[in-house]
C-alpha atoms as a PDB file:
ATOM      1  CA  UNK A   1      -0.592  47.451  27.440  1.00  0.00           C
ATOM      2  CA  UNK A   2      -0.441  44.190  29.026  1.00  0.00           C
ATOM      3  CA  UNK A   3      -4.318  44.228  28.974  1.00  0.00           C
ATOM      4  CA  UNK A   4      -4.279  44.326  25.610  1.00  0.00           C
ATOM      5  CA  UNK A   5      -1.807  41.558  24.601  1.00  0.00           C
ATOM      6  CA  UNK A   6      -3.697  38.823  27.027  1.00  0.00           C
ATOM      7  CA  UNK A   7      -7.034  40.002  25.134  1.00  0.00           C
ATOM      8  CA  UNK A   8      -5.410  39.787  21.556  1.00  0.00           C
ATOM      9  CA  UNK A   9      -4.109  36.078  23.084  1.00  0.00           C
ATOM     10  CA  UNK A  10      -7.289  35.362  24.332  1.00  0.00           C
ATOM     11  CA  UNK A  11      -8.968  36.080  20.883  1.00  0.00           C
ATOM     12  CA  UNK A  12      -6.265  34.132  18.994  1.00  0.00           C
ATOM     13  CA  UNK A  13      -7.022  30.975  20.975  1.00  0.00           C
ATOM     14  CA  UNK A  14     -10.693  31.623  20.405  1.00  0.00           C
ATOM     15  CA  UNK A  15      -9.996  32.042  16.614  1.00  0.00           C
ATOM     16  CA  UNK A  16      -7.726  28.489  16.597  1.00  0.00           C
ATOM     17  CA  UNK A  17     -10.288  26.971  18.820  1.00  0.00           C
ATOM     18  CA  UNK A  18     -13.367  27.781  16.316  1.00  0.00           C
ATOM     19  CA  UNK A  19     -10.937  26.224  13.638  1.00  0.00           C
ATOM     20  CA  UNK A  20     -10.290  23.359  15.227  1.00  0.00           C
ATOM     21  CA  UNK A  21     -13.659  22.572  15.485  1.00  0.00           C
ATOM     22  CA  UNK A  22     -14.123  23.077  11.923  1.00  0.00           C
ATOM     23  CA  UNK A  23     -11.829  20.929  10.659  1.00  0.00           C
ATOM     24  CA  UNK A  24     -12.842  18.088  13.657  1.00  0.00           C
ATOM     25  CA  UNK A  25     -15.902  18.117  12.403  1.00  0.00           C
ATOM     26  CA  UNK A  26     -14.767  18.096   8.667  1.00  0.00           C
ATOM     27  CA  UNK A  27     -12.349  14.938   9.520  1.00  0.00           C
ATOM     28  CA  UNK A  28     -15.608  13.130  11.820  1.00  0.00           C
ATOM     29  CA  UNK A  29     -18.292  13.147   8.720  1.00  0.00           C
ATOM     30  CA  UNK A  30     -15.682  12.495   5.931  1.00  0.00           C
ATOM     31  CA  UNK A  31     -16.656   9.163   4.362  1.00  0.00           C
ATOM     32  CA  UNK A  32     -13.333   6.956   5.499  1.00  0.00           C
ATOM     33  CA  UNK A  33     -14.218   7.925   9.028  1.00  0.00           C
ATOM     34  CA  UNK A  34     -18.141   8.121   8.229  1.00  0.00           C
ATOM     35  CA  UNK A  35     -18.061   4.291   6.882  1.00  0.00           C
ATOM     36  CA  UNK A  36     -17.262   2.990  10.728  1.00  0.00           C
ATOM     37  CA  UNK A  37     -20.069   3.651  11.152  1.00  0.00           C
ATOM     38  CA  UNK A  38     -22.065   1.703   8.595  1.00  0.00           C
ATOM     39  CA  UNK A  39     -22.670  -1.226  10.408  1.00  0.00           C
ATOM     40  CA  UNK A  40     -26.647  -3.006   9.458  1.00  0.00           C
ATOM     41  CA  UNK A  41     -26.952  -2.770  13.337  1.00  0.00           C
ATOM     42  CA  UNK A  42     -30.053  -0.394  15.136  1.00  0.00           C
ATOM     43  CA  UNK A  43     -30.257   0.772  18.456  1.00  0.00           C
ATOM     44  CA  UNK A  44     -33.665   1.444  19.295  1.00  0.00           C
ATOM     45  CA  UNK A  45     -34.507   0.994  15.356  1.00  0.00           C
ATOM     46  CA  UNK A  46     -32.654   3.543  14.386  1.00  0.00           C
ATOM     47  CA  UNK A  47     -29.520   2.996  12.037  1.00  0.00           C
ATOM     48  CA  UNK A  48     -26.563   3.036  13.865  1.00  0.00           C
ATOM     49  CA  UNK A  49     -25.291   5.289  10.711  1.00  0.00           C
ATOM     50  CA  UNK A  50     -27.579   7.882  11.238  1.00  0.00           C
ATOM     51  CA  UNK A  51     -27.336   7.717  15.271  1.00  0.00           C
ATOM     52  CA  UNK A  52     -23.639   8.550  14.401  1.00  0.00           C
ATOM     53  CA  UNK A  53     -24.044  11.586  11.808  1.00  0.00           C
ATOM     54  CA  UNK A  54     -26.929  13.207  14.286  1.00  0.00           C
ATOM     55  CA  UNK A  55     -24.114  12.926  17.162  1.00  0.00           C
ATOM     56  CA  UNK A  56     -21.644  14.735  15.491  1.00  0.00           C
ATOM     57  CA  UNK A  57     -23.986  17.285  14.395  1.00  0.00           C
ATOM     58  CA  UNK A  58     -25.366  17.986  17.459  1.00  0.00           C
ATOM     59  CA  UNK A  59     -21.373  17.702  18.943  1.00  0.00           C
ATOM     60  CA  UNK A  60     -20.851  20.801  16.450  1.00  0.00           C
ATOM     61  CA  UNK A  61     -23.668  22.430  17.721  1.00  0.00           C
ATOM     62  CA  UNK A  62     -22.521  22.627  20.705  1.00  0.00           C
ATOM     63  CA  UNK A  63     -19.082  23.048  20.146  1.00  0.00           C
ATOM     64  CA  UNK A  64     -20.358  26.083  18.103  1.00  0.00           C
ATOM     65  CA  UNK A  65     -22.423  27.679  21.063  1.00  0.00           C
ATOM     66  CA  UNK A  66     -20.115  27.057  23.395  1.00  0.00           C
ATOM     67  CA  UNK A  67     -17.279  29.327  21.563  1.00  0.00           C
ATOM     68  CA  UNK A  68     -20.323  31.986  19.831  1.00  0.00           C
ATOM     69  CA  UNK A  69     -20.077  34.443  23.335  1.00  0.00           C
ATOM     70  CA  UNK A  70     -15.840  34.769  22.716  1.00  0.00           C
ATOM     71  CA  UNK A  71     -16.280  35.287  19.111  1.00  0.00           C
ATOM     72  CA  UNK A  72     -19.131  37.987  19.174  1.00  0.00           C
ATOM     73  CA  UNK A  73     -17.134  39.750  22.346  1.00  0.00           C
ATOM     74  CA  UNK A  74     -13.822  40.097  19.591  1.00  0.00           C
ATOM     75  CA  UNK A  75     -16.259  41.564  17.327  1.00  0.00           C
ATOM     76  CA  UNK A  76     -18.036  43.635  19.578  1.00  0.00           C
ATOM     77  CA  UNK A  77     -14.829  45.163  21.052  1.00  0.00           C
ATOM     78  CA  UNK A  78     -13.440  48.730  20.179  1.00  0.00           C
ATOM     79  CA  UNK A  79     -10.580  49.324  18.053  1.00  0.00           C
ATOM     80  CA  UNK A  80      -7.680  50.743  19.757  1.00  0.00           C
ATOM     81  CA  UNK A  81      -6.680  54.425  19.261  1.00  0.00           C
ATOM     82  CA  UNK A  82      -4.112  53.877  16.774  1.00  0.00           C
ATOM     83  CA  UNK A  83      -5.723  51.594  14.441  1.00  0.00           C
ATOM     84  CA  UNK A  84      -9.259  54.371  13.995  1.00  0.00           C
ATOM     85  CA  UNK A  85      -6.812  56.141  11.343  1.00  0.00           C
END
């Protein structure tokens, strides 16, 4: 029994987690928080603008793979006996 609650608490954090990241990444490349970083500045001739959107992309990305192996083991795990009814 106690097996099971720390599982269903593990996949709850892994569920807020995955949202969190959503809406982090939602907030990051809205356009109030977008426009810091449209400066006319380059680094290495590339627009600081787009250095910024690629970064939080990629930020996602990993983010994303980084929580994928928790998320597929809740899907991948068998439903207990009393919910196969």
């Amino acid at each position: 029994m106690d097996d099971r609650v720390g599982q269903n608490r593990r996949n709850r954090k892994t569920r807020d987690r995955s949202l969190i990241l959503l809406f982090v990444g939602i907030a990051l490349l809205m356009p109030p928080l977008a426009a810091i970083a449209q400066i006319d500045a380059k680094l290495g001739g590339v627009p600081v603008t787009l250095i910024y959107l690629f970064a939080v992309w990629a930020a996602l990305i990993a983010g994303a793979r980084l929580l994928a192996p928790s998320l597929r083991s809740e899907d991948d795990a068998p439903d207990p006996p009393d919910a196969r009814k």
